[in-house]
Protein backbone atom coordinates (compact mmCIF):
# COMPACT_ATOMS: atom_id res chain seq x y z
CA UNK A 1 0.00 0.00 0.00
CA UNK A 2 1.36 3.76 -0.92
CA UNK A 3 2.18 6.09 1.61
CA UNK A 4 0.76 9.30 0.06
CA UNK A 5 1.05 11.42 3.34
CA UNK A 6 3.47 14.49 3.23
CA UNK A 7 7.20 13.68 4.72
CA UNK A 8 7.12 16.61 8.13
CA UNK A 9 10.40 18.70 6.17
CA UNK A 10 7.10 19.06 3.63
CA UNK A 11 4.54 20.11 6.20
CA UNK A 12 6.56 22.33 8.31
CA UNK A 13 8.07 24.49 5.02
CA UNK A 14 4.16 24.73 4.40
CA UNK A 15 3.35 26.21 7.45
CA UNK A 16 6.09 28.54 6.54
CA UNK A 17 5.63 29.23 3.70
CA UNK A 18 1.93 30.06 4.61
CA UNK A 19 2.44 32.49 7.60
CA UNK A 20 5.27 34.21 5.19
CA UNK A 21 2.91 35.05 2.82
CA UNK A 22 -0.07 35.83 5.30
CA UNK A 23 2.64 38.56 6.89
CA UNK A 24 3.53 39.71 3.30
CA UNK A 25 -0.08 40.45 2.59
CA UNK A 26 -0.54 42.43 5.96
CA UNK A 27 2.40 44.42 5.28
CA UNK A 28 1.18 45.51 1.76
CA UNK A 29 -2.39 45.96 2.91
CA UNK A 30 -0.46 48.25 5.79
CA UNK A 31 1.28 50.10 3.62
CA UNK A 32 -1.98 51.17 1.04
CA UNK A 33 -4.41 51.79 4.16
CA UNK A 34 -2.48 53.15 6.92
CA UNK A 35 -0.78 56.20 4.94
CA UNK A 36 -4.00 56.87 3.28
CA UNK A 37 -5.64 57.03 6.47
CA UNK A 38 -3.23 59.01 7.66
CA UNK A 39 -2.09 61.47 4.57
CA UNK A 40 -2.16 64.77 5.15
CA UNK A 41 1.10 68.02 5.66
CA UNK A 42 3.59 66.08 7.47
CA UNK A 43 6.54 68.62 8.69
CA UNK A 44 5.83 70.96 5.22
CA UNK A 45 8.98 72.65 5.17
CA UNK A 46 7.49 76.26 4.52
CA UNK A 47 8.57 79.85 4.44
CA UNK A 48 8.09 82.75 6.31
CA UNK A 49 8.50 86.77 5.64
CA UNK A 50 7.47 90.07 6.90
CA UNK A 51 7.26 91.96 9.74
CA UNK A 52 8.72 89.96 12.89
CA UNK A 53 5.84 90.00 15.13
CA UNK A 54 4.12 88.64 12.49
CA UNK A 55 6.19 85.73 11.32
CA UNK A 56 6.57 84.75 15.18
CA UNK A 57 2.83 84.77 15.50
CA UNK A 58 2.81 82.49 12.93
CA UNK A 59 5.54 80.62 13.91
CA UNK A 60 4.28 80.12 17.25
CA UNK A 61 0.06 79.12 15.83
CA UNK A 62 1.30 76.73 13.15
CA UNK A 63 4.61 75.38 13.75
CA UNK A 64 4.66 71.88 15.00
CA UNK A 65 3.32 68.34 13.37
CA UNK A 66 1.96 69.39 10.48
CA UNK A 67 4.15 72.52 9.35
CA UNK A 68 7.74 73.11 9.63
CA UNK A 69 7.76 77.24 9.40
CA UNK A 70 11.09 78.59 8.49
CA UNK A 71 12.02 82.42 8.65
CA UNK A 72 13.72 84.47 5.50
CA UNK A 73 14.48 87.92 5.29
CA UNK A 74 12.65 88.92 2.44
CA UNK A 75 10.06 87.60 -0.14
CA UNK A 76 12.84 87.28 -3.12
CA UNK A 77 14.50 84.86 -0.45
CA UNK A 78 11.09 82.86 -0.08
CA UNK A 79 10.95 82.74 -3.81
CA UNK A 80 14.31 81.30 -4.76
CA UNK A 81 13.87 78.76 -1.72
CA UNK A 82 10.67 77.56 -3.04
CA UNK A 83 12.14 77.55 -6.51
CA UNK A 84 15.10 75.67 -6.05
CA UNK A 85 13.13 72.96 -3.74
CA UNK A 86 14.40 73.89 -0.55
CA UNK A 87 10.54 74.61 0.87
CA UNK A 88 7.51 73.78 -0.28
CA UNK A 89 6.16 77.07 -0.82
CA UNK A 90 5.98 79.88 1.89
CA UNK A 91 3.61 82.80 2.97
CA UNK A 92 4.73 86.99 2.43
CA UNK A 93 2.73 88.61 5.20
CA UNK A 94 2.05 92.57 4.57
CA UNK A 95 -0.36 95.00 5.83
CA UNK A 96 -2.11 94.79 2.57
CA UNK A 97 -2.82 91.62 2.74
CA UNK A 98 -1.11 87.73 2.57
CA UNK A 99 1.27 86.46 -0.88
CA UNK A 100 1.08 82.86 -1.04
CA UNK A 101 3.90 81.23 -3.23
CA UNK A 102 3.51 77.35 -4.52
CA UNK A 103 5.17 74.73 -6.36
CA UNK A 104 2.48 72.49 -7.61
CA UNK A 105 4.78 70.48 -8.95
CA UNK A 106 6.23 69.47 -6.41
CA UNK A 107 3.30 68.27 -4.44
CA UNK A 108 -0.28 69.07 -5.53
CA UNK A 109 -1.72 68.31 -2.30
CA UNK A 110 0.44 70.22 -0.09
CA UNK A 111 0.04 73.51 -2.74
CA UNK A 112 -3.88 73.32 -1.74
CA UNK A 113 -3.32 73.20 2.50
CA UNK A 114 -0.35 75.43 1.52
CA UNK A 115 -3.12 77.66 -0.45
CA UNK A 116 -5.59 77.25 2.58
CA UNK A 117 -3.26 78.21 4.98
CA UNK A 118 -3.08 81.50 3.48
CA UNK A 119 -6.29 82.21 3.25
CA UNK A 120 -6.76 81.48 7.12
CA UNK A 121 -3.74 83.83 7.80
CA UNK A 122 -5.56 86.44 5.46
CA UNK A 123 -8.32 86.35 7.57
CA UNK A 124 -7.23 86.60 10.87
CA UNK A 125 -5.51 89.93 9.73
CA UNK A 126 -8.59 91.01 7.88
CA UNK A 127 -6.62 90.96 4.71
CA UNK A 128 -7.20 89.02 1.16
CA UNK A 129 -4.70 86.05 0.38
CA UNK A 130 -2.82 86.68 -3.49
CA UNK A 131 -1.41 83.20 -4.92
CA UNK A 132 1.69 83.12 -6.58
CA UNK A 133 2.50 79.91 -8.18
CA UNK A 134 6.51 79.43 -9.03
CA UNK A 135 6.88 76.08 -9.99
CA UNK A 136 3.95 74.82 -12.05
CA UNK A 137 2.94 71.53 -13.87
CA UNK A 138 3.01 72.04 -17.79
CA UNK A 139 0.06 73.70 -19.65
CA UNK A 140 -0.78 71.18 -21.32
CA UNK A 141 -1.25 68.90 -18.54
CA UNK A 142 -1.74 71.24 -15.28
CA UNK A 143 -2.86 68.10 -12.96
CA UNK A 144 0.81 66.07 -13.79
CA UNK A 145 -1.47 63.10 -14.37
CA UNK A 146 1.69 62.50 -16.92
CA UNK A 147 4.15 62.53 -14.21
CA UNK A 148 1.94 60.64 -12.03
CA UNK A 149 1.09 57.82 -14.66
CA UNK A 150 4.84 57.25 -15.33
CA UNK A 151 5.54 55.81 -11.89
CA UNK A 152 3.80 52.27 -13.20
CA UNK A 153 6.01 52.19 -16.56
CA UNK A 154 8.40 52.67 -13.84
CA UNK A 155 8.01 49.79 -11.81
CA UNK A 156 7.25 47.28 -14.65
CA UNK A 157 10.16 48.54 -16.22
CA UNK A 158 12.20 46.49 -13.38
CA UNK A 159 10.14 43.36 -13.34
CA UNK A 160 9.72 42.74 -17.17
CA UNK A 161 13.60 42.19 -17.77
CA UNK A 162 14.52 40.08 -14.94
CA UNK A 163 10.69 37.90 -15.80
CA UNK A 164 11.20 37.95 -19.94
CA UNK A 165 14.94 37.86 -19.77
CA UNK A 166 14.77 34.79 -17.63
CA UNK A 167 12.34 32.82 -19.57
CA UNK A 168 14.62 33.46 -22.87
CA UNK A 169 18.20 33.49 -21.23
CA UNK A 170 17.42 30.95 -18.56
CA UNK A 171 20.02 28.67 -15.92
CA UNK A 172 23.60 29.91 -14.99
CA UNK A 173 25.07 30.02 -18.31
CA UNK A 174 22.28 33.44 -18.78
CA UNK A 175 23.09 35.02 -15.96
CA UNK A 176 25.37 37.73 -17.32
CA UNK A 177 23.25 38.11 -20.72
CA UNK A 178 20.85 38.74 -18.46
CA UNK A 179 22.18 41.23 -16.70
CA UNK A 180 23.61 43.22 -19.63
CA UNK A 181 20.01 42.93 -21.17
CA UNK A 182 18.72 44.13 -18.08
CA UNK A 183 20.42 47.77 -18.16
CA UNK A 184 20.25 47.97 -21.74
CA UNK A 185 16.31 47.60 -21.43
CA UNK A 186 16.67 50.19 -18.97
CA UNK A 187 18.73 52.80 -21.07
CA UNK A 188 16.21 52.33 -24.69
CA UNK A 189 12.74 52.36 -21.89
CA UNK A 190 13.83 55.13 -19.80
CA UNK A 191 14.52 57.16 -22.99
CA UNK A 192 11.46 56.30 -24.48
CA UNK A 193 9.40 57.11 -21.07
CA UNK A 194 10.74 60.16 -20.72
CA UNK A 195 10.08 61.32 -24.58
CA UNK A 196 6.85 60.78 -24.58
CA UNK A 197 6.32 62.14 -21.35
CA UNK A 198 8.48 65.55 -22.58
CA UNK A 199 7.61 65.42 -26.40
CA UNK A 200 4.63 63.26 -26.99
CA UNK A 201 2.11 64.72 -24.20
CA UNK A 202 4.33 67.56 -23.07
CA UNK A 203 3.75 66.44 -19.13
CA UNK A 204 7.02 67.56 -17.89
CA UNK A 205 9.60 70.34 -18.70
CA UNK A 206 13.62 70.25 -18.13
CA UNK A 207 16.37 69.01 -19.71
CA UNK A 208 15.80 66.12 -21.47
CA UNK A 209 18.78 64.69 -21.13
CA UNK A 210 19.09 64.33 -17.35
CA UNK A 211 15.45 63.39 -16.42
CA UNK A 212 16.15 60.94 -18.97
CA UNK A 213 19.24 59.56 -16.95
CA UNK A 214 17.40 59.35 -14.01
CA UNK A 215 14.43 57.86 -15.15
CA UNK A 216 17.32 54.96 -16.56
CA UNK A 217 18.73 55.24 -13.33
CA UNK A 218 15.80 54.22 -11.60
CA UNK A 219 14.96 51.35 -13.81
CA UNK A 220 18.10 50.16 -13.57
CA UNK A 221 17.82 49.91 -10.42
CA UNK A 222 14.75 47.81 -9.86
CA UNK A 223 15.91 45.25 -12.86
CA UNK A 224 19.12 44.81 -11.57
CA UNK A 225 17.82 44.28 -7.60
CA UNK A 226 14.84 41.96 -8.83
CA UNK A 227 17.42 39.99 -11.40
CA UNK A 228 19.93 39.50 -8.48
CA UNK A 229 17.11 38.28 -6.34
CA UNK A 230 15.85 35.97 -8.95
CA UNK A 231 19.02 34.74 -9.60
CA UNK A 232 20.26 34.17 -6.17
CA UNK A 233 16.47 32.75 -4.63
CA UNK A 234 14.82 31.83 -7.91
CA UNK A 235 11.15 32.15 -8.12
CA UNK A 236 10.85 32.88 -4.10
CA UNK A 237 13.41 36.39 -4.68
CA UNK A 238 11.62 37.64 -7.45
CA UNK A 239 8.37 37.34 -6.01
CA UNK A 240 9.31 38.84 -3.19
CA UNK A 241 11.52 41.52 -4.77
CA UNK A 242 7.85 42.17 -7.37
CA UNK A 243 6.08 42.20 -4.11
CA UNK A 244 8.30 44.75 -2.33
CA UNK A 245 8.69 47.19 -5.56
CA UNK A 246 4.73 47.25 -6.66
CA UNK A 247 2.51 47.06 -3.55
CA UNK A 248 5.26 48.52 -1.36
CA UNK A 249 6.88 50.69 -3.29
CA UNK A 250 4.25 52.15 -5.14
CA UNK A 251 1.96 53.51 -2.52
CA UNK A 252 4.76 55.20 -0.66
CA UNK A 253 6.56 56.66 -3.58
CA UNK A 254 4.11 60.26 -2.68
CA UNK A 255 4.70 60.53 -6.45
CA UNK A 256 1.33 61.93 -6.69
CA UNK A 257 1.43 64.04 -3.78
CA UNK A 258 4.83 64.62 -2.66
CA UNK A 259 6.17 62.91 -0.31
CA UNK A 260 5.41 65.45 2.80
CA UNK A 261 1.89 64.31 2.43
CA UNK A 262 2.44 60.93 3.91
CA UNK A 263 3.14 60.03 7.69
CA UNK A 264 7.35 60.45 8.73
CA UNK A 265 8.10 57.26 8.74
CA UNK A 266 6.45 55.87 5.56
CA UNK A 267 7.38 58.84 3.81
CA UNK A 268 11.13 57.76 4.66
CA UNK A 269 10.66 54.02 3.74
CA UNK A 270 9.02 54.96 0.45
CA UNK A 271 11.97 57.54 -0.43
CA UNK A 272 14.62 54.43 0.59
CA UNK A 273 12.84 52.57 -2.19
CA UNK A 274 13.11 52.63 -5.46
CA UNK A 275 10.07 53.76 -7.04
CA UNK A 276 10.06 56.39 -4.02
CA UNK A 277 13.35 57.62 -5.31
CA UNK A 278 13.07 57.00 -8.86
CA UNK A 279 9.82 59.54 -8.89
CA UNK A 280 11.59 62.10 -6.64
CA UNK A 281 14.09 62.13 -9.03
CA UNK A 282 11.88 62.58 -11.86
CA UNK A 283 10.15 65.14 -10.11
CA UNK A 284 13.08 67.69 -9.21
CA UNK A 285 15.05 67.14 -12.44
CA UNK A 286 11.84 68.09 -14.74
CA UNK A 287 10.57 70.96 -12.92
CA UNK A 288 13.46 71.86 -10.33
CA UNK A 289 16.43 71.75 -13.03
CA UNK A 290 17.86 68.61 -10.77
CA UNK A 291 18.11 70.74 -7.74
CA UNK A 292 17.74 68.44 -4.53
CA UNK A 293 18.83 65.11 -7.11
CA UNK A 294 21.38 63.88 -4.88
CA UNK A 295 19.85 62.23 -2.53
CA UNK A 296 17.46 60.13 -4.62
CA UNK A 297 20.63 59.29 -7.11
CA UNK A 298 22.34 57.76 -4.12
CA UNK A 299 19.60 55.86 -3.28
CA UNK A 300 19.07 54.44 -6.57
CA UNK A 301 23.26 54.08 -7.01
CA UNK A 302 22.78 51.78 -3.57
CA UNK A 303 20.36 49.51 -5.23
CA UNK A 304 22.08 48.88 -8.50
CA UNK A 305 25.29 48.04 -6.50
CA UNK A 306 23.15 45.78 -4.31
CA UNK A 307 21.68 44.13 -7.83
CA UNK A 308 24.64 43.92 -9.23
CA UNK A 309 26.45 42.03 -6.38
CA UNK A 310 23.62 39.69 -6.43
CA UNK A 311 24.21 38.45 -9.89
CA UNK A 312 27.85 38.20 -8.71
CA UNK A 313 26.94 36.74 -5.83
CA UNK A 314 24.79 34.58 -7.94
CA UNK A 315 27.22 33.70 -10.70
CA UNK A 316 30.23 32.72 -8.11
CA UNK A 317 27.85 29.93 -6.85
CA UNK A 318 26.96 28.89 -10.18
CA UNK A 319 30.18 28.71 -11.46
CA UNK A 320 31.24 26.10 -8.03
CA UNK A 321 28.51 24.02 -7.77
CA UNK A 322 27.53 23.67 -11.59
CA UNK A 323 28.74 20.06 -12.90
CA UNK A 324 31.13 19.86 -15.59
CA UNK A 325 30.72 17.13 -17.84
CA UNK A 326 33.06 16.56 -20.93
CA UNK A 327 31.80 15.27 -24.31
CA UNK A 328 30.93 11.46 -24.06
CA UNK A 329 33.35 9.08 -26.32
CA UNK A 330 31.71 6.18 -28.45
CA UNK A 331 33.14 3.03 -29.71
CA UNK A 332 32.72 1.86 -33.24
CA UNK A 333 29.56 0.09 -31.75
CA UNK A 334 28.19 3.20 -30.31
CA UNK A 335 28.69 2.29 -26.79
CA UNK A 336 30.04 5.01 -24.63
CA UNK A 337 33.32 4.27 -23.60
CA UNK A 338 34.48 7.54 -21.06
CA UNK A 339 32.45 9.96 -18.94
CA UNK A 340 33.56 12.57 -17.04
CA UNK A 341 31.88 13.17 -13.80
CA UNK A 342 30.21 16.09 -11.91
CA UNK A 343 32.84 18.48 -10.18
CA UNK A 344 32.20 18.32 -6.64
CA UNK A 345 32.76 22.27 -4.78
């Protein structure tokens, strides 16, 4: 009679397996419900100017959780700060009234409380609120729903290659096609995303040139991190690595409404990622002429390294523990007559 009942090695990597995924699932749902619940101005670094006992009244009402209210000496100096991405936006109080000054671009939904909070100030003082916007989206897309949509091309950017290229360049002996596929995908669909986003429906301004680089950048460095993975844990690391990038990195990327929108701490996992990165570096080299890049091109430089010593890692064991047979020899009878047998690391 067959024993059909599961050896316990079999049962107990079930149960693992099992709770892994459960705790995977909790994380992601985590990650798309709490910040939601939660979104709102988050430490807004914003501006302040005008006469002192005005600025410290507002400093003193607003400063705190939700605002992060720094003083400048004049408006100009509010203006070139917002400009070059060092605040959000910032308020210009006067006795004739408030001068709000945005940058849409770089967060929609912090230009509106940013917008709101003027018109509070405005009123307390009896005044009227004037909005200046600095940094705009392009006319011929005003909401960024461009900007916004490019985040997926993005991500799938970094899990076609290592999926495809795997399927076509499969085993050890692929490993390194693979990999030079990988960033070559990366350099022809990073250019392409970024020319239709700046030539085909005019979403974005800039050089062309850089956001292009970082927008390769960036999908460089998902395709590199989720081919190492693949290559080093097989199916298991690339779902995982998919799983991390798309329902993790995704919802905290604050692509859509900068990052101050979300809570601290998810803002600061979802800018460690890369589609949190990779958009933040779209975002300041199209509209802030790659002011404030640094950061994000580190973050993305830290994740190709980590792909790419994956692969290594990857092809070092490969090249140990794959056998090495030579060509069988056959006698006149067709009988083989030597074999070489598997190298043992």
């Amino acid at each position: 009679m067959s024993d059909y009942s599961a050896p316990p090695r079999a049962g107990r990597k079930l149960t693992l397996v099992v709770l892994g995924l459960a705790a995977l699932i909790t994380t992601m749902l985590c990650a798309f419900a709490l910040p939601s619940l939660h979104s709102g101005p988050h430490h807004v670094p914003i501006g302040a100017t005008g006469p002192r006992p005005a600025v410290e009244a507002l400093h003193k009402n607003i400063d705190g959780p939700q605002w992060d209210v720094r003083r400048y000496a004049t408006t100009d100096a509010v203006e070139s700060a917002t400009k070059e991405g060092d605040i959000a936006g910032g308020l210009a109080i006067t006795a004739q009234g408030v001068d709000v000054y945005t940058a849409t671009a770089g967060g929609p939904s912090v230009t509106s409380a940013l917008t709101g909070l003027g018109d509070s100030v405005a009123a307390q003082n009896t005044t009227q609120a004037t909005v200046h916007e600095l940094v705009p989206f392009t006319e011929d897309d005003p909401r960024g729903a461009g900007m916004t949509a490019a985040l997926m091309p993005m991500i799938f950017g970094g899990i076609f290659p290592a999926l495809i290229l795997g399927s076509v360049f499969p085993g050890h002996r692929g490993l390194r096609t693979r990999l030079t596929g990988a960033v070559l995908f990366s350099v022809a669909a990073g250019a392409a995303v970024v020319a239709v986003l700046q030539f085909g429906t005019h979403s974005i301004d800039g050089d062309y040139g850089l956001t292009a680089l970082g927008v390769i950048l960036g999908m460089t460095a998902m395709s590199t991190t989720l081919l190492g993975l693949q290559a080093l844990l097989g199916v298991a690391g690339f779902a995982l690595g998919g799983a991390v990038m798309m329902l993790l990195g995704n919802p905290l990327s604050g692509l859509a409404t900068g990052p101050h929108w979300l809570p601290d701490g998810w803002a600061t996992l979802g800018q460690l990622l890369p589609p949190g990165a990779s958009g933040s570096l779209l975002r300041v080299n199209a509209f802030f002429g790659g002011v404030g890049d640094g950061l994000p091109a580190l973050v993305l430089t830290v994740w190709v390294v980590v792909g790419v010593a994956l692969v290594l890692i990857a092809d070092r064991r490969g090249r140990r523990t794959a056998p090495s047979r030579s060509a069988p020899a056959f006698d006149s009878g067709g009988v083989e007559t030597s074999r070489r047998e598997p190298v043992t690391p």
